[in-house]
C-alpha atoms as a PDB file:
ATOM      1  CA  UNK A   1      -9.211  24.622  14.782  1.00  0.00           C
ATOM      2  CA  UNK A   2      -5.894  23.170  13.438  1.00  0.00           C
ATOM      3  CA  UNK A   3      -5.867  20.802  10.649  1.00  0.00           C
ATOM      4  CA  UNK A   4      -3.171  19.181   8.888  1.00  0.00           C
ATOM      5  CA  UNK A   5      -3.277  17.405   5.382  1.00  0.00           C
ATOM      6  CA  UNK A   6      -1.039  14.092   4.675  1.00  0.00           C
ATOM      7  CA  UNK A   7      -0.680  13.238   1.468  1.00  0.00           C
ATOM      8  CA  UNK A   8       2.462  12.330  -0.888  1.00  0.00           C
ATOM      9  CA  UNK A   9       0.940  13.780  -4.406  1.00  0.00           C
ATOM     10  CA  UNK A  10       1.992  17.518  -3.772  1.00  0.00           C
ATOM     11  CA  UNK A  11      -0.213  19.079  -6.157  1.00  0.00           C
ATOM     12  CA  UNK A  12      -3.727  16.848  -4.637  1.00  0.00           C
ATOM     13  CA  UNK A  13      -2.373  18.578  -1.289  1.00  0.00           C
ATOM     14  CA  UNK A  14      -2.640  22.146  -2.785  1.00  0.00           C
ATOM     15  CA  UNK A  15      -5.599  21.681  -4.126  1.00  0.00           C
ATOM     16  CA  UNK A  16      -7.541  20.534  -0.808  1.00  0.00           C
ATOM     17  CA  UNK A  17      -5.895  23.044   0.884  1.00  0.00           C
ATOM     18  CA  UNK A  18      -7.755  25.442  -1.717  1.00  0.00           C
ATOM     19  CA  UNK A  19     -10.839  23.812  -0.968  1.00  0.00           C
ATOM     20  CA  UNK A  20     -10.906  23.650   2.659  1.00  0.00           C
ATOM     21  CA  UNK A  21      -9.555  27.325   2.630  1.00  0.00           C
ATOM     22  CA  UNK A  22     -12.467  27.943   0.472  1.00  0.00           C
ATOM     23  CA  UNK A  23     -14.545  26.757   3.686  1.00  0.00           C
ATOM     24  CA  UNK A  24     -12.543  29.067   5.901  1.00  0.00           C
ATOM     25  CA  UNK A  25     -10.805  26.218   7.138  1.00  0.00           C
ATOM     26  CA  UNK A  26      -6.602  27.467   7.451  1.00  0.00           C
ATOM     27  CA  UNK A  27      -4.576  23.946   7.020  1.00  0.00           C
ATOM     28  CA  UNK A  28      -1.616  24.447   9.400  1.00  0.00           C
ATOM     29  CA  UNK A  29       0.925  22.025   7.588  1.00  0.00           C
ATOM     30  CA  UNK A  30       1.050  19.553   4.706  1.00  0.00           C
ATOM     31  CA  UNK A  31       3.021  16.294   4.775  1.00  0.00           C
ATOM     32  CA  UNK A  32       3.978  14.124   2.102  1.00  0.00           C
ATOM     33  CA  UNK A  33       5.490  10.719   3.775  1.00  0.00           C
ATOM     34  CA  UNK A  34       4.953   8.466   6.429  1.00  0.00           C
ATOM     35  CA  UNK A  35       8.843   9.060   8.385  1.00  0.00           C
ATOM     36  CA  UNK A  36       7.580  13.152   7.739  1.00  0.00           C
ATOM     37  CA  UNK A  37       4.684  12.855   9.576  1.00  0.00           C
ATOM     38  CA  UNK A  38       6.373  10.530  12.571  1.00  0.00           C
ATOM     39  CA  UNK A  39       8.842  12.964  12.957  1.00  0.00           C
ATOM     40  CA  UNK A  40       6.193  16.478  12.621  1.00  0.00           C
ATOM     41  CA  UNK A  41       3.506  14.578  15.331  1.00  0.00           C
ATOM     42  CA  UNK A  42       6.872  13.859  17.469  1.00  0.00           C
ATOM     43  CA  UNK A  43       7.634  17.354  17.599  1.00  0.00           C
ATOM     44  CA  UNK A  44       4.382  18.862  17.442  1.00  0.00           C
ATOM     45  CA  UNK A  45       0.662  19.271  19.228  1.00  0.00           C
ATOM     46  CA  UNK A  46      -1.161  16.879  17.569  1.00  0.00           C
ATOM     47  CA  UNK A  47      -4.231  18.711  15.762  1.00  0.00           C
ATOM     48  CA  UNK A  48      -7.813  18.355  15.883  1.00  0.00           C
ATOM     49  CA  UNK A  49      -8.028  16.997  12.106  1.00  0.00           C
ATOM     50  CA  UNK A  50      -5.751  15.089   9.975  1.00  0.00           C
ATOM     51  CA  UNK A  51      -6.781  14.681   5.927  1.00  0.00           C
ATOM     52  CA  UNK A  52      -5.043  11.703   5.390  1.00  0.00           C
ATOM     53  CA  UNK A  53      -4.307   9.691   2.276  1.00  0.00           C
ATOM     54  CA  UNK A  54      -3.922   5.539   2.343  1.00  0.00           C
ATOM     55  CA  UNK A  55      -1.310   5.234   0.291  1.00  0.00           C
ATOM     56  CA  UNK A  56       1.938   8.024   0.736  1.00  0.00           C
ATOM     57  CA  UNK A  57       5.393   7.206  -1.015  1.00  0.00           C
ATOM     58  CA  UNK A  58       7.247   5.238   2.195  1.00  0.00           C
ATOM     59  CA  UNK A  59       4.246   3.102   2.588  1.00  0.00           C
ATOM     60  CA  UNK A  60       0.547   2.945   3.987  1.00  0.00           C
ATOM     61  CA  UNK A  61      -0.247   5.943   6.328  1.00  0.00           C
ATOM     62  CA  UNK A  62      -1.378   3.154   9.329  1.00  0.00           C
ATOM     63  CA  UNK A  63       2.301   2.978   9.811  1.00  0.00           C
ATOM     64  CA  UNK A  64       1.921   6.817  11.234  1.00  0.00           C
ATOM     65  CA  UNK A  65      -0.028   4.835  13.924  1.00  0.00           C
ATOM     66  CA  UNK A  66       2.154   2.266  14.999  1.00  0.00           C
ATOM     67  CA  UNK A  67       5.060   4.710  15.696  1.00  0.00           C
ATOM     68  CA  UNK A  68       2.707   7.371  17.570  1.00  0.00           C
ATOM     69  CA  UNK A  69      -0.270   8.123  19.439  1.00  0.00           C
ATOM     70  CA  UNK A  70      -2.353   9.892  17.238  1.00  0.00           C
ATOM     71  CA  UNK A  71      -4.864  11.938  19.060  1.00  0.00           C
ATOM     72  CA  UNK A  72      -6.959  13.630  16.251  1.00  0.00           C
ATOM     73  CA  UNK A  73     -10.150  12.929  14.309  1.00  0.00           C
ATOM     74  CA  UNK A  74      -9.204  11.422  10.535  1.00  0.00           C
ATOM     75  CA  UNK A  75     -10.892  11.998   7.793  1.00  0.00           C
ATOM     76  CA  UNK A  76      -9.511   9.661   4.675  1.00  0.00           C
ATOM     77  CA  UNK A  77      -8.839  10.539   1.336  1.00  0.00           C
ATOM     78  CA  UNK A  78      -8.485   7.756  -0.805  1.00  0.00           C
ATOM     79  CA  UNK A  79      -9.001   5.791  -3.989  1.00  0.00           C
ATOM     80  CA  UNK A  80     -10.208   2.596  -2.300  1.00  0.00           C
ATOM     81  CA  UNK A  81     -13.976   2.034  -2.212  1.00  0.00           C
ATOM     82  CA  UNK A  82     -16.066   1.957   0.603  1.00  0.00           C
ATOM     83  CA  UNK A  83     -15.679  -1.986   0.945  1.00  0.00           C
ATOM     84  CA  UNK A  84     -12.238  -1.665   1.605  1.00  0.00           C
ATOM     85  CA  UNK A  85     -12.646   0.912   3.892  1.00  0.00           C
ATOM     86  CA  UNK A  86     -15.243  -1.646   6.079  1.00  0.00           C
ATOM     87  CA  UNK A  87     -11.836  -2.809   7.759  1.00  0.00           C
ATOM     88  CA  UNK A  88     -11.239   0.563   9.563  1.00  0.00           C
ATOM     89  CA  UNK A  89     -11.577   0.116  13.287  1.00  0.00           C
ATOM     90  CA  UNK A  90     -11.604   3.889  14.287  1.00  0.00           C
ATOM     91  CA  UNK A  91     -14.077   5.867  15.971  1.00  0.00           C
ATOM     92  CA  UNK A  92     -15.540   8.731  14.034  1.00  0.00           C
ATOM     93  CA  UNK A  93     -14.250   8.430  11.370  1.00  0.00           C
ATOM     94  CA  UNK A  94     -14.961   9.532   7.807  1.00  0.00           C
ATOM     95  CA  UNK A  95     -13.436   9.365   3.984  1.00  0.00           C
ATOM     96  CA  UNK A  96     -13.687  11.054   0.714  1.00  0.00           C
ATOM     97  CA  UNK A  97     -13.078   9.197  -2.493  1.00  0.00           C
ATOM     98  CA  UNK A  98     -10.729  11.180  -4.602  1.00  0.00           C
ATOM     99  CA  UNK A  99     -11.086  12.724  -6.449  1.00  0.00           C
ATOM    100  CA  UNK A 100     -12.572  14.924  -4.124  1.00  0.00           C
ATOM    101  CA  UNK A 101     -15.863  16.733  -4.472  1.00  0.00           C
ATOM    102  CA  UNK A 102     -16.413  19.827  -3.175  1.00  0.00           C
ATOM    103  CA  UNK A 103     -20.132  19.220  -1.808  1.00  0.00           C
ATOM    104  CA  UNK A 104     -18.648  15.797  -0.443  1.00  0.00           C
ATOM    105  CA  UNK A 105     -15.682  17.703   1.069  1.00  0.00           C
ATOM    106  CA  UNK A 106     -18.414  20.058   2.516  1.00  0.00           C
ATOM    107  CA  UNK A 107     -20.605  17.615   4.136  1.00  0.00           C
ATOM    108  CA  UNK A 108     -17.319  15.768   6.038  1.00  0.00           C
ATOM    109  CA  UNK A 109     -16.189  19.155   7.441  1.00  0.00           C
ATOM    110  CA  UNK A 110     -19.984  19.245   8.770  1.00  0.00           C
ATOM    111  CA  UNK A 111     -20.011  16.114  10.309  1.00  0.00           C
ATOM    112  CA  UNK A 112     -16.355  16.555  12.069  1.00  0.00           C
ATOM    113  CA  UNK A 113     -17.845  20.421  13.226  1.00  0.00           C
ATOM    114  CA  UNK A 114     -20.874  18.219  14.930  1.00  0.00           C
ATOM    115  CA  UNK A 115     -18.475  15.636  16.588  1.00  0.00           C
ATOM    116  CA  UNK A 116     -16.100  18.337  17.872  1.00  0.00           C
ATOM    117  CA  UNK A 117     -17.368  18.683  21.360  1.00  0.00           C
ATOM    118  CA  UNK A 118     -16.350  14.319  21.339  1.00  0.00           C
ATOM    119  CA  UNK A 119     -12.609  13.254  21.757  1.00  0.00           C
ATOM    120  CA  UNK A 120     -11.283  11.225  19.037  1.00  0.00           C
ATOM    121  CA  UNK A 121      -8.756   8.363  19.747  1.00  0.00           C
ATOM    122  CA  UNK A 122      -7.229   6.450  16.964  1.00  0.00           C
ATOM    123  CA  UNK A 123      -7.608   2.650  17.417  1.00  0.00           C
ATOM    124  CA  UNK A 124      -6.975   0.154  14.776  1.00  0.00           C
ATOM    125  CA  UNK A 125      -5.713  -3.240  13.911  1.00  0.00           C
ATOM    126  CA  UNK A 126      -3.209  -1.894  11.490  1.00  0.00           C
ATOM    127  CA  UNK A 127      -2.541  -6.050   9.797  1.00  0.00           C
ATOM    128  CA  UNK A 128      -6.181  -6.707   9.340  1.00  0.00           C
ATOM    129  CA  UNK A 129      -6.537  -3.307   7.347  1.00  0.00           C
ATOM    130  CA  UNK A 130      -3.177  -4.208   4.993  1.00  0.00           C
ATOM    131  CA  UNK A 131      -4.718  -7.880   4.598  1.00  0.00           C
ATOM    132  CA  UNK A 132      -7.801  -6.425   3.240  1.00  0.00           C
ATOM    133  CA  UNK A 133      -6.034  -3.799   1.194  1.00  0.00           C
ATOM    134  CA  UNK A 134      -4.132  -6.851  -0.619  1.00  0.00           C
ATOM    135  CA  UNK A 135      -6.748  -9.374  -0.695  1.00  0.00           C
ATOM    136  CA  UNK A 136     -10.068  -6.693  -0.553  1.00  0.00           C
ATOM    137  CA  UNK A 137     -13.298  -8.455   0.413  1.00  0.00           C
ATOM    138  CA  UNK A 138     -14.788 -11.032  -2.323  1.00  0.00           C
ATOM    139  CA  UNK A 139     -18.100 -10.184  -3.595  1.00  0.00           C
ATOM    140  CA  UNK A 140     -20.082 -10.163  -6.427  1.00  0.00           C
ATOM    141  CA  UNK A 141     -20.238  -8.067  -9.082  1.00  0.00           C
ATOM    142  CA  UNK A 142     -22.204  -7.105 -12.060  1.00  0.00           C
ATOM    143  CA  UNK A 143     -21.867  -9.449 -15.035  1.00  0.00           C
ATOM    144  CA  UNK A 144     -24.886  -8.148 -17.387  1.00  0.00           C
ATOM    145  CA  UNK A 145     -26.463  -4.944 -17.484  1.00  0.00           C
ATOM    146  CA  UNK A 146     -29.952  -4.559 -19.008  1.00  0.00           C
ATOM    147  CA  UNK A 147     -31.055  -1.585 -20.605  1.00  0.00           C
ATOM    148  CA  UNK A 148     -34.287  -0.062 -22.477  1.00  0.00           C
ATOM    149  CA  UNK A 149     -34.561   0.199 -26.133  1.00  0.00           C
ATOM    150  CA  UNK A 150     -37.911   1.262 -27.323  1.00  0.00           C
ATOM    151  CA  UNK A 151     -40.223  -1.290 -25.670  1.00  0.00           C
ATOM    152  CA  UNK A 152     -37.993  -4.001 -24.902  1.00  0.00           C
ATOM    153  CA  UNK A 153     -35.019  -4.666 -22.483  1.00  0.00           C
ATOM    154  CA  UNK A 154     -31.839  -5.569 -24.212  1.00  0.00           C
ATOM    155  CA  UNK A 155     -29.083  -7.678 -21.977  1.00  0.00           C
ATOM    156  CA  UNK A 156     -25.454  -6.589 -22.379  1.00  0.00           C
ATOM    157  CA  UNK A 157     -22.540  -8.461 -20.744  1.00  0.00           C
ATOM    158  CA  UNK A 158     -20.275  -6.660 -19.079  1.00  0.00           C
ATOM    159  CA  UNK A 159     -16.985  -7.426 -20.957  1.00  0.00           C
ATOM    160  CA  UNK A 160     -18.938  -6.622 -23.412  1.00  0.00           C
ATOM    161  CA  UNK A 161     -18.553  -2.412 -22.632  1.00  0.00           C
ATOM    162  CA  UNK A 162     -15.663  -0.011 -23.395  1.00  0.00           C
ATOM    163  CA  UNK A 163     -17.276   2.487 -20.876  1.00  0.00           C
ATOM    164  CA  UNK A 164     -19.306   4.210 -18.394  1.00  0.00           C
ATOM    165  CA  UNK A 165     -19.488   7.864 -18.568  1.00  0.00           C
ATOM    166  CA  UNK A 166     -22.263  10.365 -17.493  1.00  0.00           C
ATOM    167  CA  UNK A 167     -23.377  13.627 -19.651  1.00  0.00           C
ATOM    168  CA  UNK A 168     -26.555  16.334 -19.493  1.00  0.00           C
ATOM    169  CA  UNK A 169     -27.240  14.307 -16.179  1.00  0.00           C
ATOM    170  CA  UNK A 170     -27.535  10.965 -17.318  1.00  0.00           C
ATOM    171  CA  UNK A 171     -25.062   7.619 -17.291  1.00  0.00           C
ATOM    172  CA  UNK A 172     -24.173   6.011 -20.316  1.00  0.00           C
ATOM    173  CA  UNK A 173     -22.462   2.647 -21.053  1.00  0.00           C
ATOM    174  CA  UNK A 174     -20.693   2.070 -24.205  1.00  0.00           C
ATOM    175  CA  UNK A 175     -19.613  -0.543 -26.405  1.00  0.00           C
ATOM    176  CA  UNK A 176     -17.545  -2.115 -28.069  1.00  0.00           C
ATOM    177  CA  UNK A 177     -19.776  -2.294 -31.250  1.00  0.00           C
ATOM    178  CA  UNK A 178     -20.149   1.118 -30.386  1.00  0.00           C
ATOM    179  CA  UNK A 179     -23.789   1.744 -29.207  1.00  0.00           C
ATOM    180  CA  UNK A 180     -24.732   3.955 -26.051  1.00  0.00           C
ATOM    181  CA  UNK A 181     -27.678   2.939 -23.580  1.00  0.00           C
ATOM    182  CA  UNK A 182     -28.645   4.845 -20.936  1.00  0.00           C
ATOM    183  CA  UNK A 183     -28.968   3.720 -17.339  1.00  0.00           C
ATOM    184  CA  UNK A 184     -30.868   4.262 -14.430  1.00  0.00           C
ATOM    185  CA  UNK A 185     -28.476   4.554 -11.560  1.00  0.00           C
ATOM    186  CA  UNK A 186     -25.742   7.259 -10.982  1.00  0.00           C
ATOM    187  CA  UNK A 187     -21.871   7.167 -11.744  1.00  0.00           C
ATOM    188  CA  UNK A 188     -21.381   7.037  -8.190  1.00  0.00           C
ATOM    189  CA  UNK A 189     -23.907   4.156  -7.707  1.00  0.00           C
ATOM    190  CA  UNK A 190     -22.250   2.229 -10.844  1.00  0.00           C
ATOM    191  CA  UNK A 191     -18.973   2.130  -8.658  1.00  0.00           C
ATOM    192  CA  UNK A 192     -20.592  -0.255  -6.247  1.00  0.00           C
ATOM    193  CA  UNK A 193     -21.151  -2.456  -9.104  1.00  0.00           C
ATOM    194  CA  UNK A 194     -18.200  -2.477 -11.004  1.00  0.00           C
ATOM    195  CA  UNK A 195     -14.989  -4.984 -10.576  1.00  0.00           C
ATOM    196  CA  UNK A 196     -12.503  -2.601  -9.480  1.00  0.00           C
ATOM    197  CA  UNK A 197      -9.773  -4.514 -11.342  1.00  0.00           C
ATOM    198  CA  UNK A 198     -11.692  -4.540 -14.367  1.00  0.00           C
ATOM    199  CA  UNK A 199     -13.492  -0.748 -13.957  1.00  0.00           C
ATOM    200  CA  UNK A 200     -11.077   2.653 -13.376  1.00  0.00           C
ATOM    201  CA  UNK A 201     -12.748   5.471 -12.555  1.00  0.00           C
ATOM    202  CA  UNK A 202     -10.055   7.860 -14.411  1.00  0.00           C
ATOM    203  CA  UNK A 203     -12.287  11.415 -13.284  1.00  0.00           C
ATOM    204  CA  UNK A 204     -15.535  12.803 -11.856  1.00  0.00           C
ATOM    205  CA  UNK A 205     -17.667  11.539 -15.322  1.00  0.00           C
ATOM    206  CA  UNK A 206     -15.536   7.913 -17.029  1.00  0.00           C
ATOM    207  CA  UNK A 207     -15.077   4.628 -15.899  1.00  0.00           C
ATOM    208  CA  UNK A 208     -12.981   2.472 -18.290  1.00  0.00           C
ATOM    209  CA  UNK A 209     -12.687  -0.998 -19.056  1.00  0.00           C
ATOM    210  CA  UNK A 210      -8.876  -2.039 -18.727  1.00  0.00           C
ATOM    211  CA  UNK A 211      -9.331  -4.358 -22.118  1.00  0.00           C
ATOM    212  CA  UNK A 212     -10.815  -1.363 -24.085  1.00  0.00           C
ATOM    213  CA  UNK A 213      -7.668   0.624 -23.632  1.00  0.00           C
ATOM    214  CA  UNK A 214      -5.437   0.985 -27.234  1.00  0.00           C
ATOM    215  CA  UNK A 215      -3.479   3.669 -26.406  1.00  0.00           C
ATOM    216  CA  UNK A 216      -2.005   6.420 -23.830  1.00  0.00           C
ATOM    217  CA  UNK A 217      -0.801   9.847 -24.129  1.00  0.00           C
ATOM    218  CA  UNK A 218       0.780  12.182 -21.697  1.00  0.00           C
ATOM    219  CA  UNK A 219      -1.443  15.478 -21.977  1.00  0.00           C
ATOM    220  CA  UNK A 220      -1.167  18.872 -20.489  1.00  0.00           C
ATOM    221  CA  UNK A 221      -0.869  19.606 -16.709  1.00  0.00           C
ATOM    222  CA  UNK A 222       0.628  16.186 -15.440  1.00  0.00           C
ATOM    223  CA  UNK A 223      -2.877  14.224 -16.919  1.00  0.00           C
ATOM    224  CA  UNK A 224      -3.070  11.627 -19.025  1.00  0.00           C
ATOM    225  CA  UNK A 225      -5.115  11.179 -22.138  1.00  0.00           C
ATOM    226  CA  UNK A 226      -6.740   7.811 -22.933  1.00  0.00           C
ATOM    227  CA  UNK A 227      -7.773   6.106 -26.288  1.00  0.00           C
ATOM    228  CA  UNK A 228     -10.012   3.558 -26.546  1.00  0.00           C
ATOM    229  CA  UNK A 229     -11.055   0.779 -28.844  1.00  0.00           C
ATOM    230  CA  UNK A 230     -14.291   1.995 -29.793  1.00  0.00           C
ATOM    231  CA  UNK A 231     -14.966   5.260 -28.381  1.00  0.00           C
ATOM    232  CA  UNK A 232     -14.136   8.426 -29.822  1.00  0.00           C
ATOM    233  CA  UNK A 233     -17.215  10.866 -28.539  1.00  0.00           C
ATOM    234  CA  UNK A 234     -15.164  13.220 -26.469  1.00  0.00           C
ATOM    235  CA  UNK A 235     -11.405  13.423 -25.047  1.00  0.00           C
ATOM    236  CA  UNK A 236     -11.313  10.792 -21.919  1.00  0.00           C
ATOM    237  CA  UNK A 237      -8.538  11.921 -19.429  1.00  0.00           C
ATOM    238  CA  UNK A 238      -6.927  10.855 -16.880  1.00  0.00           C
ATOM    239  CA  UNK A 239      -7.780  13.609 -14.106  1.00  0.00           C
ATOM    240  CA  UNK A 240      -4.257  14.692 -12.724  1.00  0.00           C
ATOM    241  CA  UNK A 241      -4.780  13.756  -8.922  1.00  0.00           C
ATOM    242  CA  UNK A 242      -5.567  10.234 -10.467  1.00  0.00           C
ATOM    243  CA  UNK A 243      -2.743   9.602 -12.595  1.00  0.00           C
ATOM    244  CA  UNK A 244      -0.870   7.694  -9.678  1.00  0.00           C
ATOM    245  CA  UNK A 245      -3.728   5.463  -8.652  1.00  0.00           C
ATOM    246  CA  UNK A 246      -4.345   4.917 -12.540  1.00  0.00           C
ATOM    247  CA  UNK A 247      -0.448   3.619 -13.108  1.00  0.00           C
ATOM    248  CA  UNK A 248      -0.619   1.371  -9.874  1.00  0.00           C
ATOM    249  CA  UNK A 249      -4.333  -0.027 -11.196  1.00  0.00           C
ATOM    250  CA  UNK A 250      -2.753  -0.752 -14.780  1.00  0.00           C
ATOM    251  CA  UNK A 251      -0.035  -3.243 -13.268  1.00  0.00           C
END
């Protein structure tokens, strides 16, 4: 099986090449630009899976598709939630929300290994995905969260938290008159809910509100360390194959 990964943050591409070698799955090549990859499929068998990130330092990896025929299975890695990714008009085609979990990485590989005997073709309309990506789809999110204390249900507003976080398998919210209340839903369910401009989910256990941040720090292997308003419980960082995303969401 030959696989390729595209994606312009070298050390994300290192580390999924770990992973997938971890699932004794060899990665032939890694790419890290859009006029890269034109020029390797150009020059080269196309192979029979491409990890490919959205967003790569020339522009939006679509653009591969408009210059060649891309005859491989895709599976996504991005930072754009699974809204955004409703625009994709490709067949069999999966994603992985970075950063990347390993039983998540796991359970794409097994899907791809059940579609192999099927032969992908790339088809998209490359402006309707770039419209969504600027203007994503309008719905509704959370404004008010209630939570239990003792017998009674207690209403907090959602500008109204520093955080979400998730520790000794539970999910938290925080704020900024610094109280904790528990949930009942998952950090991955919570990013359904959350205003994407408003919520950052900087690693696998924070989300941050963008008004709560006071203060950031550069911190040890290319990461970033944030301080909030209110919170002060444990170090929240930046996880390094985030730190791009995170800039671009700030501005």
């Amino acid at each position: 099986m030959r696989i390729i990964i595209i994606e312009d943050e070298k050390p994300s591409a290192r580390r999924l090449q770990r992973m997938l070698q971890a699932l004794d799955m060899k990665v032939e090549t890694l790419l890290h630009s859009v006029e890269e990859s034109v020029e390797w499929f150009k020059a080269n068998e196309h192979p029979d899976l491409i990890f490919l990130d959205i967003q790569l330092s020339d522009g939006l990896s679509f653009e591969i598709f408009d210059a060649v025929d891309v005859q491989s299975a895709i599976i996504f890695t991005t930072a754009y939630d699974e809204y955004a990714l409703q625009a994709f008009k490709l067949n069999s085609i999966d994603y992985l929300l970075k950063p990347i979990d390993d039983d998540d990485l796991e359970t794409a590989v097994s899907k791809f290994k059940m579609r192999l005997p099927q032969k992908q073709n790339v088809t998209l309309d490359f402006n309707d995905i770039k419209k969504l990506l600027i203007n994503p789809i309008e719905r509704e999110y959370k404004k008010r969260f209630s939570v239990k204390v003792g017998q009674h249900l207690k209403l907090i507003n959602i500008d109204d938290i520093e955080c979400f976080y998730s520790e000794n398998k539970g999910t938290y919210l925080f704020t900024n008159e610094g109280r904790n209340y528990l949930l009942d839903m998952s950090l991955d369910q919570l990013e359904q809910e959350l205003e994407p401009q408003a919520f950052f989910r900087i690693n696998r256990k924070f989300f941050v509100n963008i008004q709560a941040i006071k203060d950031m720090i550069s911190y040890t292997n290319s990461r970033l360390q944030i301080k909030l308003k209110t919170y002060g419980e444990q170090d929240v960082i930046v996880a390094r194959e985030r730190v791009k995303d995170f800039k671009s969401w700030l501005e």
